[in-house]
Protein backbone atom coordinates (compact mmCIF):
# COMPACT_ATOMS: atom_id res chain seq x y z
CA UNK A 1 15.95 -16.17 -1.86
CA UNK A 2 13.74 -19.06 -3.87
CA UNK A 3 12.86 -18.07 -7.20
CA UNK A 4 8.70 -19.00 -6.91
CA UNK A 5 7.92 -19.77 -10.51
CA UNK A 6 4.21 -20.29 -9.27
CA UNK A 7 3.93 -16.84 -9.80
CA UNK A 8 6.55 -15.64 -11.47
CA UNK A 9 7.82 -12.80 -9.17
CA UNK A 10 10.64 -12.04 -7.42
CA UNK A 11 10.94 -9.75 -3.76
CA UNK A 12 12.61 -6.52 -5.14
CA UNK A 13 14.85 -6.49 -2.22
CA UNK A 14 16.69 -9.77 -2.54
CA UNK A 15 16.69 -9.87 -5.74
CA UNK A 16 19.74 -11.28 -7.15
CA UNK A 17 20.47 -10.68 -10.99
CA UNK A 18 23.07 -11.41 -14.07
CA UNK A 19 22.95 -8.56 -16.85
CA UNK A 20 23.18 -9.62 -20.08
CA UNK A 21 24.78 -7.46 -23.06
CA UNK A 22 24.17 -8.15 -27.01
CA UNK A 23 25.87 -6.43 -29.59
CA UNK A 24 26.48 -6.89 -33.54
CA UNK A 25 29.59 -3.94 -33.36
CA UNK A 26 29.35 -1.19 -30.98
CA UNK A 27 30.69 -0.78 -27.94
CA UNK A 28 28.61 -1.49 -25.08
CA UNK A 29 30.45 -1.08 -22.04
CA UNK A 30 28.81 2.10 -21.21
CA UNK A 31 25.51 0.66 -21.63
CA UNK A 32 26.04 -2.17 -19.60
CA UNK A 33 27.42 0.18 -16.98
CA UNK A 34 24.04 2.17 -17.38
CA UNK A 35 22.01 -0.64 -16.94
CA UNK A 36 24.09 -2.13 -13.61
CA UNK A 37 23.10 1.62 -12.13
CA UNK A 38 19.24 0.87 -13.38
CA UNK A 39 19.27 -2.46 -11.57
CA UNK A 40 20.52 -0.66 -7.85
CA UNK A 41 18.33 1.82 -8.78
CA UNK A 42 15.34 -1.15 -8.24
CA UNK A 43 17.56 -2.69 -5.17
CA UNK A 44 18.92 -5.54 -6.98
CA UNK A 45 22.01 -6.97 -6.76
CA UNK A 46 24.16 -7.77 -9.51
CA UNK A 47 26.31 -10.66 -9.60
CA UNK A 48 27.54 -10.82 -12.84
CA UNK A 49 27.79 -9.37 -16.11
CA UNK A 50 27.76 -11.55 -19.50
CA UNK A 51 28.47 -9.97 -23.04
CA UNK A 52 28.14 -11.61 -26.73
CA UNK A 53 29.44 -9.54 -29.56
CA UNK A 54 27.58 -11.42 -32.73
CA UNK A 55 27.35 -10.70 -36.77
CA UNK A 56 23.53 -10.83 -36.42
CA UNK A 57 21.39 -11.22 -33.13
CA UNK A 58 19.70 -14.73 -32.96
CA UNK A 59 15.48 -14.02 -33.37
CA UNK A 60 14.82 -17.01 -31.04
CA UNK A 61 16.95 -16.09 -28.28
CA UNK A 62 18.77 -13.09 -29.43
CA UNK A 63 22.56 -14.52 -27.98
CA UNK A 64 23.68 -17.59 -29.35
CA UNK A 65 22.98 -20.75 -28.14
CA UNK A 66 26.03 -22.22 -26.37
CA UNK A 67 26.46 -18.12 -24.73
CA UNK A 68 22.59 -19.19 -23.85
CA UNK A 69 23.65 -22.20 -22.14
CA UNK A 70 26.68 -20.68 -20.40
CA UNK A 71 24.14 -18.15 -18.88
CA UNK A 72 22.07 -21.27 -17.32
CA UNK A 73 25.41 -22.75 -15.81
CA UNK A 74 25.88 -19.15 -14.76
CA UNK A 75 22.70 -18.74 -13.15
CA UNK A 76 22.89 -22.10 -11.05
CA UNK A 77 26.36 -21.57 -10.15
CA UNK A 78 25.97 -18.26 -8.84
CA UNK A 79 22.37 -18.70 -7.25
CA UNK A 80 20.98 -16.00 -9.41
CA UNK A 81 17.28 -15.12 -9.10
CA UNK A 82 16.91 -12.87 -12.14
CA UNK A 83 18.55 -12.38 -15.97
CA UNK A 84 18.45 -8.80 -17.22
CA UNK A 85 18.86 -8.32 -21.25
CA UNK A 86 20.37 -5.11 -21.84
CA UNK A 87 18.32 -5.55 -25.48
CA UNK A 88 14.58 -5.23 -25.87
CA UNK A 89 13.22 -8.60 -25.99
CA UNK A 90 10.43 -10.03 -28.14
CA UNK A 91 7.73 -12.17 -26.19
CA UNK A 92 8.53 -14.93 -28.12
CA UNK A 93 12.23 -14.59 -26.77
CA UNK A 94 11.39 -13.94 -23.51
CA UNK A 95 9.61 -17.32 -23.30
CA UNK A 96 12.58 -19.52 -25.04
CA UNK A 97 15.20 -17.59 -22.83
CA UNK A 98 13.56 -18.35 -19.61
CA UNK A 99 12.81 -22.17 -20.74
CA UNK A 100 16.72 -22.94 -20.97
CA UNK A 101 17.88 -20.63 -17.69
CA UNK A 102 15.19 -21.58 -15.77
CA UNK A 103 15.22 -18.21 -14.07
CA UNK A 104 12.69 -14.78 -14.58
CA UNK A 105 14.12 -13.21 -17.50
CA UNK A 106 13.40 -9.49 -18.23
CA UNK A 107 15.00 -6.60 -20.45
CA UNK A 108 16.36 -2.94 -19.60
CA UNK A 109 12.66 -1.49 -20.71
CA UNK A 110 10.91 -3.75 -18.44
CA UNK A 111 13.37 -2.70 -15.52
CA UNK A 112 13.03 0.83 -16.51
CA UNK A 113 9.25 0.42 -16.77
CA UNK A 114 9.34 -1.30 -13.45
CA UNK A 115 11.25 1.93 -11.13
CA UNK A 116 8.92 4.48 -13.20
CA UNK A 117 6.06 2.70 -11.97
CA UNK A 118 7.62 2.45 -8.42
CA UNK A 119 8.59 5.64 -8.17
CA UNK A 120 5.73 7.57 -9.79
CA UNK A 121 3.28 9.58 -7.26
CA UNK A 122 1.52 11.77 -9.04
CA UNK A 123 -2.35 10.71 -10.62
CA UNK A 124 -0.58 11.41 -13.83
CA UNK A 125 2.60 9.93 -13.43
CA UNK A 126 1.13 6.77 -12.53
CA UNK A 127 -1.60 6.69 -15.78
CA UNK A 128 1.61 7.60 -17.62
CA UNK A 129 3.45 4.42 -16.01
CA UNK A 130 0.86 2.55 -16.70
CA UNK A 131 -0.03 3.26 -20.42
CA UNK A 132 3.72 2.85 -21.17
CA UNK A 133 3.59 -0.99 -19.80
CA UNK A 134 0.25 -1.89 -21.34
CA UNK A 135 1.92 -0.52 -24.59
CA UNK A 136 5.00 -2.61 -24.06
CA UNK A 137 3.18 -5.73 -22.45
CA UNK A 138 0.42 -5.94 -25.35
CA UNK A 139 2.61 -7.63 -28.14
CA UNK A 140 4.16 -10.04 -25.79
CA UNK A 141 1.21 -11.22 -23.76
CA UNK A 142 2.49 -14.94 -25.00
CA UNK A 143 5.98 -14.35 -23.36
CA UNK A 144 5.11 -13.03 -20.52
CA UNK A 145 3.04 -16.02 -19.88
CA UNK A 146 2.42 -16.31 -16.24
CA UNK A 147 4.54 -12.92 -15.29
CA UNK A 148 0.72 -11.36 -16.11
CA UNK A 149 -1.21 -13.35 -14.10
CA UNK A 150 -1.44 -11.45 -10.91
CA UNK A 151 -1.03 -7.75 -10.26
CA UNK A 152 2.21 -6.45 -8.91
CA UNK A 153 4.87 -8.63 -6.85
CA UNK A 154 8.16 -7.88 -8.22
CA UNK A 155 10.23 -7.28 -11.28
CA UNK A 156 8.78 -6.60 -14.18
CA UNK A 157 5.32 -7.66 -13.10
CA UNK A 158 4.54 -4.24 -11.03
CA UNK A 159 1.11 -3.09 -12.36
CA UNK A 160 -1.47 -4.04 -15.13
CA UNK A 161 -2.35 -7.78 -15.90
CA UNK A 162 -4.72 -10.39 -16.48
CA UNK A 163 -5.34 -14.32 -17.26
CA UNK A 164 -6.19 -15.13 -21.10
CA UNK A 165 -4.68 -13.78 -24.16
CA UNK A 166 -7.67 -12.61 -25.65
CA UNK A 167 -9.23 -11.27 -22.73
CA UNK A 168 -5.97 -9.86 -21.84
CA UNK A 169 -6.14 -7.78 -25.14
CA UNK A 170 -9.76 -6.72 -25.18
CA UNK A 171 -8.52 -5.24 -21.28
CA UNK A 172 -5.38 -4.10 -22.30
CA UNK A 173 -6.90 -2.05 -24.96
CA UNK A 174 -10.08 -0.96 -23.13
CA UNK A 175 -7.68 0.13 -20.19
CA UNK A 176 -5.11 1.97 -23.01
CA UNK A 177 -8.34 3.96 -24.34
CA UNK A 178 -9.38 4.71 -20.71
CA UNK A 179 -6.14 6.17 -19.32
CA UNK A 180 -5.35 8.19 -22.63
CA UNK A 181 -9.07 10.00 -21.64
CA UNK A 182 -7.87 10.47 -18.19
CA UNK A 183 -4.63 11.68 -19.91
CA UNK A 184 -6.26 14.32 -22.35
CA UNK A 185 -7.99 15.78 -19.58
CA UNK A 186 -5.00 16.00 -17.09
CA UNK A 187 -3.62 17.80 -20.23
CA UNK A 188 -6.21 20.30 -20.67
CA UNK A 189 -5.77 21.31 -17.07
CA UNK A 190 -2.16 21.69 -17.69
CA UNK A 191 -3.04 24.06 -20.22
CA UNK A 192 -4.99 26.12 -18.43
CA UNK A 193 -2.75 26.15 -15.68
CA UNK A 194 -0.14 27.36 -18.86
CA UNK A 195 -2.47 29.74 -20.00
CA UNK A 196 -2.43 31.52 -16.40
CA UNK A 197 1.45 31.86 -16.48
CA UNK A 198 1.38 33.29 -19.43
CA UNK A 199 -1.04 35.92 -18.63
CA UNK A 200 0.54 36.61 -16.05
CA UNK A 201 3.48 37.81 -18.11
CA UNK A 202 6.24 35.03 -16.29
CA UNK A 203 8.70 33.43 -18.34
CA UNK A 204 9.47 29.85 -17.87
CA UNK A 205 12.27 28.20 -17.23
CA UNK A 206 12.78 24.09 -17.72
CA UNK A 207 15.70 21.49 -16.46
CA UNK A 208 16.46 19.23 -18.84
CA UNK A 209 19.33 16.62 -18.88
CA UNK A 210 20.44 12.88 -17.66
CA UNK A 211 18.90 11.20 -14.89
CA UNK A 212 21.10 11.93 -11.78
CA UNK A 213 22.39 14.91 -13.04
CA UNK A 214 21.31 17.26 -10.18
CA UNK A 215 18.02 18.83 -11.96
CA UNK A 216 16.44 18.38 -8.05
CA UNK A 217 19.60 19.73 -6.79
CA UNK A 218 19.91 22.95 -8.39
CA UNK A 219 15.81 23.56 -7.84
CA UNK A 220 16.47 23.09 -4.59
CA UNK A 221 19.96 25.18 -3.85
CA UNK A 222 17.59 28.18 -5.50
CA UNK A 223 14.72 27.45 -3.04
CA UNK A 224 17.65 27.39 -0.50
CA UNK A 225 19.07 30.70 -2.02
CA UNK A 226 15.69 32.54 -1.32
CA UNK A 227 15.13 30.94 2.52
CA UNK A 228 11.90 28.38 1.13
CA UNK A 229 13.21 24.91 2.30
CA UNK A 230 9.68 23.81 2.85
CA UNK A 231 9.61 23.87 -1.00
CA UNK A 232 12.13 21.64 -1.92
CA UNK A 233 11.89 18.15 -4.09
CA UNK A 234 13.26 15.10 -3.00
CA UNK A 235 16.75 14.77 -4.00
CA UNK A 236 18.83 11.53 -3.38
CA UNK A 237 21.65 10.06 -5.35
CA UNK A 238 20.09 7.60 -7.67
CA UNK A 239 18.62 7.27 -10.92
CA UNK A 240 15.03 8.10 -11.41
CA UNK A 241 14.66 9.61 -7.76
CA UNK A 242 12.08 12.20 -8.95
CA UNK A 243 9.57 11.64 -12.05
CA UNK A 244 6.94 13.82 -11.58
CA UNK A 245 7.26 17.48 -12.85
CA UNK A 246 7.91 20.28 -10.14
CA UNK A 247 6.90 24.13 -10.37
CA UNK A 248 8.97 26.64 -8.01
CA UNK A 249 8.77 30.09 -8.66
CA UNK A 250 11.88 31.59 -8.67
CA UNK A 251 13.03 35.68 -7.88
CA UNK A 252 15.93 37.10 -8.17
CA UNK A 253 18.19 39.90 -6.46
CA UNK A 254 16.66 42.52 -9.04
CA UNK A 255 12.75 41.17 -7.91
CA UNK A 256 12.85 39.83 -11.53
CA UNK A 257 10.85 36.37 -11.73
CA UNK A 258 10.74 33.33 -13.61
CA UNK A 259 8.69 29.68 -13.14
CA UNK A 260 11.38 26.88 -12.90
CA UNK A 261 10.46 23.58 -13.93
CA UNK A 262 11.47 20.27 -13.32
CA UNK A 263 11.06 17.03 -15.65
CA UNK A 264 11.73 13.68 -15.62
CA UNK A 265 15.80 12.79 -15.91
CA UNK A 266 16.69 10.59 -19.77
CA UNK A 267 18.87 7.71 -19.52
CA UNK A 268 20.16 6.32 -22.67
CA UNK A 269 17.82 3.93 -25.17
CA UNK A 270 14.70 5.34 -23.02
CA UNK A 271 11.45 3.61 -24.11
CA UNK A 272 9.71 5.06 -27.29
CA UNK A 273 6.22 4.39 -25.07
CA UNK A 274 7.94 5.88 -21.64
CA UNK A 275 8.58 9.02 -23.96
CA UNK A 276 5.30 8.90 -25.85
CA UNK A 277 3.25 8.51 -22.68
CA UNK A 278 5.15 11.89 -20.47
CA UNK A 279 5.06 13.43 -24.19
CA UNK A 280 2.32 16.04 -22.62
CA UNK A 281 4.40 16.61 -19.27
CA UNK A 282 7.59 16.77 -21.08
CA UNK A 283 6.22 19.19 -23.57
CA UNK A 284 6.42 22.16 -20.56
CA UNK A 285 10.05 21.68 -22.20
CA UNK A 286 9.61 22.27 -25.92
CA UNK A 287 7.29 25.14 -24.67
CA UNK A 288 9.86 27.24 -22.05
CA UNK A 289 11.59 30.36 -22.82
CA UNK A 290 14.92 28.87 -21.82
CA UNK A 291 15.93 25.32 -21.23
CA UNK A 292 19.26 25.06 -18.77
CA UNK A 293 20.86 21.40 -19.62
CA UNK A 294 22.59 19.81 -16.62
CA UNK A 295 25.12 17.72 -17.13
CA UNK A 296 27.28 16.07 -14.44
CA UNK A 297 30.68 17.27 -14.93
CA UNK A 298 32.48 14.38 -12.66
CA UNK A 299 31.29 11.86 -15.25
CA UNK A 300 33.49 10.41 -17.61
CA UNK A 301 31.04 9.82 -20.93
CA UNK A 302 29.35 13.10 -20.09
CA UNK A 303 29.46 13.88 -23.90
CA UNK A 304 27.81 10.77 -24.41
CA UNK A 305 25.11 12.03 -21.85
CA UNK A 306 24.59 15.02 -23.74
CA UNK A 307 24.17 13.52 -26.74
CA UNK A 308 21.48 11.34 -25.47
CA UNK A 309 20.00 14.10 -24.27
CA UNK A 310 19.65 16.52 -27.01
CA UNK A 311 18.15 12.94 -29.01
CA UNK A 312 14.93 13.72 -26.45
CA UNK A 313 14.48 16.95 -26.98
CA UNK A 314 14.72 16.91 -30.70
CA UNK A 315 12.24 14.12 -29.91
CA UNK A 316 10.04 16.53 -27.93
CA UNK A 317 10.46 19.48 -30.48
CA UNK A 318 12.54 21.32 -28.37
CA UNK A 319 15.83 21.97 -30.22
CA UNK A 320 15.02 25.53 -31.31
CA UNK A 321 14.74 26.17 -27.96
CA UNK A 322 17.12 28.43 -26.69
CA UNK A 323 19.64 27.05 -23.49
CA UNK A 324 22.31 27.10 -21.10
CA UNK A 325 24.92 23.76 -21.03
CA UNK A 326 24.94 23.71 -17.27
CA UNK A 327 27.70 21.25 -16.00
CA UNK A 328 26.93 20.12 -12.43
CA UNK A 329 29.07 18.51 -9.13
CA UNK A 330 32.10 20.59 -10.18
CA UNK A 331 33.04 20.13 -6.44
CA UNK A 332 34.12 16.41 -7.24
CA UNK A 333 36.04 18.32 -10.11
CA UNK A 334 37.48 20.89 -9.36
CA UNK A 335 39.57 21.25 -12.66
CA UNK A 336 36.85 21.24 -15.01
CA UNK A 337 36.30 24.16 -16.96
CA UNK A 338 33.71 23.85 -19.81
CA UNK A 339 36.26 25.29 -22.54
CA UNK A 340 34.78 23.81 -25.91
CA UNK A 341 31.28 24.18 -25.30
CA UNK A 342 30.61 27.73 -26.27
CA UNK A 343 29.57 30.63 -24.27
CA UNK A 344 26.64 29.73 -23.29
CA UNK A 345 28.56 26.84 -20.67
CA UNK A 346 28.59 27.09 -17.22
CA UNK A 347 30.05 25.07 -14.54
CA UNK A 348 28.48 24.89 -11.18
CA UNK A 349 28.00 23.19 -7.34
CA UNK A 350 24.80 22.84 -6.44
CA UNK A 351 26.12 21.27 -2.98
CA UNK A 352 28.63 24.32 -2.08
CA UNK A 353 26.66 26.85 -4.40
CA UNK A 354 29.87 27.81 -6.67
CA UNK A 355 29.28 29.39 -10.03
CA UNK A 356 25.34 29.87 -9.31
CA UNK A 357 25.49 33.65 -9.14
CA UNK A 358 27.12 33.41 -12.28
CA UNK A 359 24.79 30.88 -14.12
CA UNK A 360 21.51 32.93 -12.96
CA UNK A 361 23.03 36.43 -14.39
CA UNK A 362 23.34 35.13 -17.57
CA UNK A 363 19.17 33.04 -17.05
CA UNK A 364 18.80 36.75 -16.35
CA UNK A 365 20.75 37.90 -19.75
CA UNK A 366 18.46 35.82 -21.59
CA UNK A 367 14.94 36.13 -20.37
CA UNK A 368 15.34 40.05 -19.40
CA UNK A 369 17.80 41.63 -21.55
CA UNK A 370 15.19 43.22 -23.82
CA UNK A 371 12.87 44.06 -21.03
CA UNK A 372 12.31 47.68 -20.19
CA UNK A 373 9.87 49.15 -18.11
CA UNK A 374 7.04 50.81 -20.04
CA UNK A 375 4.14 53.15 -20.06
CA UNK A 376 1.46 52.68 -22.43
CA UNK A 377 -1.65 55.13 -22.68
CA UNK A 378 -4.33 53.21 -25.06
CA UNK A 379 -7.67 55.17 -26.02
CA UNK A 380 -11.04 53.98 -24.75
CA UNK A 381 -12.24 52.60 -27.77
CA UNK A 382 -9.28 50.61 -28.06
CA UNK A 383 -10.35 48.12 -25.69
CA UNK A 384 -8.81 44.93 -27.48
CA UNK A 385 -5.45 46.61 -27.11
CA UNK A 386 -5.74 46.38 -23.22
CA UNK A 387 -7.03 43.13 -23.55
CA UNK A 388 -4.03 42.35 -25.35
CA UNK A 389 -1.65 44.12 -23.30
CA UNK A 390 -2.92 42.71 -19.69
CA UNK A 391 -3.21 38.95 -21.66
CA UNK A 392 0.85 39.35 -22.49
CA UNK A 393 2.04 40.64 -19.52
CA UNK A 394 1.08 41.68 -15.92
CA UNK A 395 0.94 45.27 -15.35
CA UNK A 396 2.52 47.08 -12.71
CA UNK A 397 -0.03 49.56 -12.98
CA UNK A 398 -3.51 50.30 -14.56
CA UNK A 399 -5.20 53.64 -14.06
CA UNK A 400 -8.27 55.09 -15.80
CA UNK A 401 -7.18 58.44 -17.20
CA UNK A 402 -9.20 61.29 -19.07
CA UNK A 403 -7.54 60.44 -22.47
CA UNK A 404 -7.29 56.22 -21.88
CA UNK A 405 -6.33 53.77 -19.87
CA UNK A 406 -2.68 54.37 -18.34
CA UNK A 407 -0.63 51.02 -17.97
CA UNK A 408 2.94 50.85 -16.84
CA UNK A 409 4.75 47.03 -17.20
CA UNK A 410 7.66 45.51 -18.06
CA UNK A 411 7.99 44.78 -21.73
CA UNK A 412 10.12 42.75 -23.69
CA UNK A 413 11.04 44.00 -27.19
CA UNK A 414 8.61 42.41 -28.72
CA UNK A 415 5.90 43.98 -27.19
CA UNK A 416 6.96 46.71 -27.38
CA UNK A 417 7.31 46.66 -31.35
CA UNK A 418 3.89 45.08 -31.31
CA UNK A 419 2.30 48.34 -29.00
CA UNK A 420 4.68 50.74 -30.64
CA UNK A 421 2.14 53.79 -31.17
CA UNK A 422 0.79 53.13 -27.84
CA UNK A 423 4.40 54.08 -25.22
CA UNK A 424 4.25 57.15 -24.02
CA UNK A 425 7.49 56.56 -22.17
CA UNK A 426 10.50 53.83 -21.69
CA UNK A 427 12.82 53.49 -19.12
């Protein structure tokens, strides 16, 4: 494969790439592990890794300049097509990096940028995709240079782009304004969609943890569990398989129910615009009544993953959210135990199903434990009280009686406290 600097874009397929790693202290090994999984993740193959630790990072080219020219020698002795920075890149660096290598040069949020907006299906995930480049690409119109010439073709170029700089700005921002309209409205729908869960009295229930994780997996050994295949997610061993959020409803043994929802997997130093722009789909999180945190217990930094992950959600406003630490793929483990998490820990299989009756009776522990089924009789001219009552929760039963209306439904505590005076009888 040619590298075609005629239009700056590379087949995704052949692609053939050297990662580079910066650093001023830290450890990066991890990171440039992370990002060799994000590059098979868009079907390129990696030849080589290159890492610079450095007192300060250099603001023309961010690595040093005889590590800049050892990447060049690199590049034309092992045929490479494609540089990946493990560092965010200014435009400006972009440009003088790819004038000494002589090859495309992009960094981890363009890759990152790039799989979202392949693997985005949704009308909203793809405005999401979208706003997140034109947010990133805007600043660095001058590096990019010819990489936003054309629409789509590879790397880094996948959607929005145009010829000039100024005219590229005056679109850019016209198109920004455009799809955060489209957004706001896809929003309100969500919230009415919201606001019909909630009157209907189910709790909600929201996966949350690292890309690859087994989020998918667990929705779908559930949708398994209750003999509804045909409502399973796509679920393949990758990063980023799934990114748009999922709704299964989910009942239990008891006839209990609860909505489970899916989100979009994290990955360490995830773009502030890719987190900004699913902000309103990832906000189903800081909004559920329990949160169950996967984590893949076969992985060696898991900790690492967790930490990254509660980052997000303090990110999202989620952290008062009450959850479970769910560790995942304990069949490649079978030793784990999750001692030194706390009680609220639980160690599963999605693939042979072990420690799932376990992990849903204590889902159940927390949504239902107050819940008691309740009788309420509420006098005619107390209409708003029905109102309120049939708004929180969804009866059972509602009869018209000579001294009120009768309702029997399952309360939590709290509304019970709140309709007190009203219970005629608890069991």
């Amino acid at each position: 494969m040619q590298f075609d600097d005629s239009n700056n874009t590379i087949e995704r397929a052949s692609a053939r790439a050297i990662l580079v790693g910066a650093s001023t202290g830290g450890d990066i090994s991890y990171s440039m592990e992370e990002l060799k999984g994000l590059a098979e993740a868009a079907d390129i193959e990696v030849l080589a890794y290159m890492e610079q630790y450095l007192d300060h990072f250099r603001a023309a080219t961010l690595i040093g300049s005889g590590k800049l020219k050892e990447l060049q020698e690199l590049c034309e002795s092992m045929e490479a097509d494609l540089v990946i920075f493990n560092d965010e890149l200014s435009g400006m660096q972009l440009r003088n990096i790819e004038d000494v290598v002589g090859r495309k040069v992009i960094d981890r949020t363009i890759l990152i940028l790039d799989i979202f907006a392949d693997r985005a299906t949704s009308k909203e995930g793809k405005l999401q995709v979208e706003l997140a480049q034109l947010q990133y690409r805007l600043p660095r119109l001058l590096g990019f240079g010819k990489s936003l010439s054309r629409l789509g073709g590879g790397i880094g170029t996948r959607g929005p782009g145009e010829k000039k700089l100024e005219t590229d700005r005056r679109h850019i921002q016209r198109r920004m304004d455009e799809i955060k309209k489209d957004l706001a409205e896809l929003k309100k729908n969500r919230a009415l969609q919201r606001k019909k869960r909630e009157k209907n009295g189910l709790p909600v229930v929201a996966l949350a943890g690292y890309t690859n994780s087994g989020k998918s997996s667990l929705m779908n050994r559930l949708m398994a569990m209750e003999d509804r295949e045909e409502k399973q997610v796509l679920e393949k061993d990758m990063l980023f398989a799934t990114l748009d959020t999922a709704q299964r409803l989910v009942t239990l043994e008891d006839g209990k129910s609860f909505i489970l929802i899916d989100t979009v997997g994290f990955v360490s130093r995830l773009p502030h615009g890719l987190v900004d722009a699913f902000r309103s789909t990832l906000e189903e999180v800081s909004r559920a009544d329990l949160i169950l945190h996967i984590v893949d217990a076969s992985f060696a930094e898991k900790d690492f993953q967790i930490e990254v992950t509660e980052q997000v959600l303090g990110e999202l406003g989620a952290s008062d959210r009450d959850r479970l630490l769910v560790f995942n793929k304990i069949d490649l483990v079978p030793e784990f135990e999750p001692l030194g998490y706390g009680q609220d820990a639980f160690a599963i299989s999605c693939r042979t199903g072990a420690g799932i009756p376990d992990l849903l009776d204590a889902v159940k522990g927390k949504l239902f434990s107050g819940v008691k089924r309740t009788e309420l009789l509420i006098p005619y001219d107390k209409g708003s009280v029905v109102n309120a009552v049939i708004n929180a929760v969804k009866p059972e039963t509602v009869e018209y009686r000579d001294s009120g209306t009768y309702i029997a439904a399952e309360l939590s505590e709290a509304d019970r406290g709140r309709f007190a005076e009203y219970i005629i009888a608890e069991n």
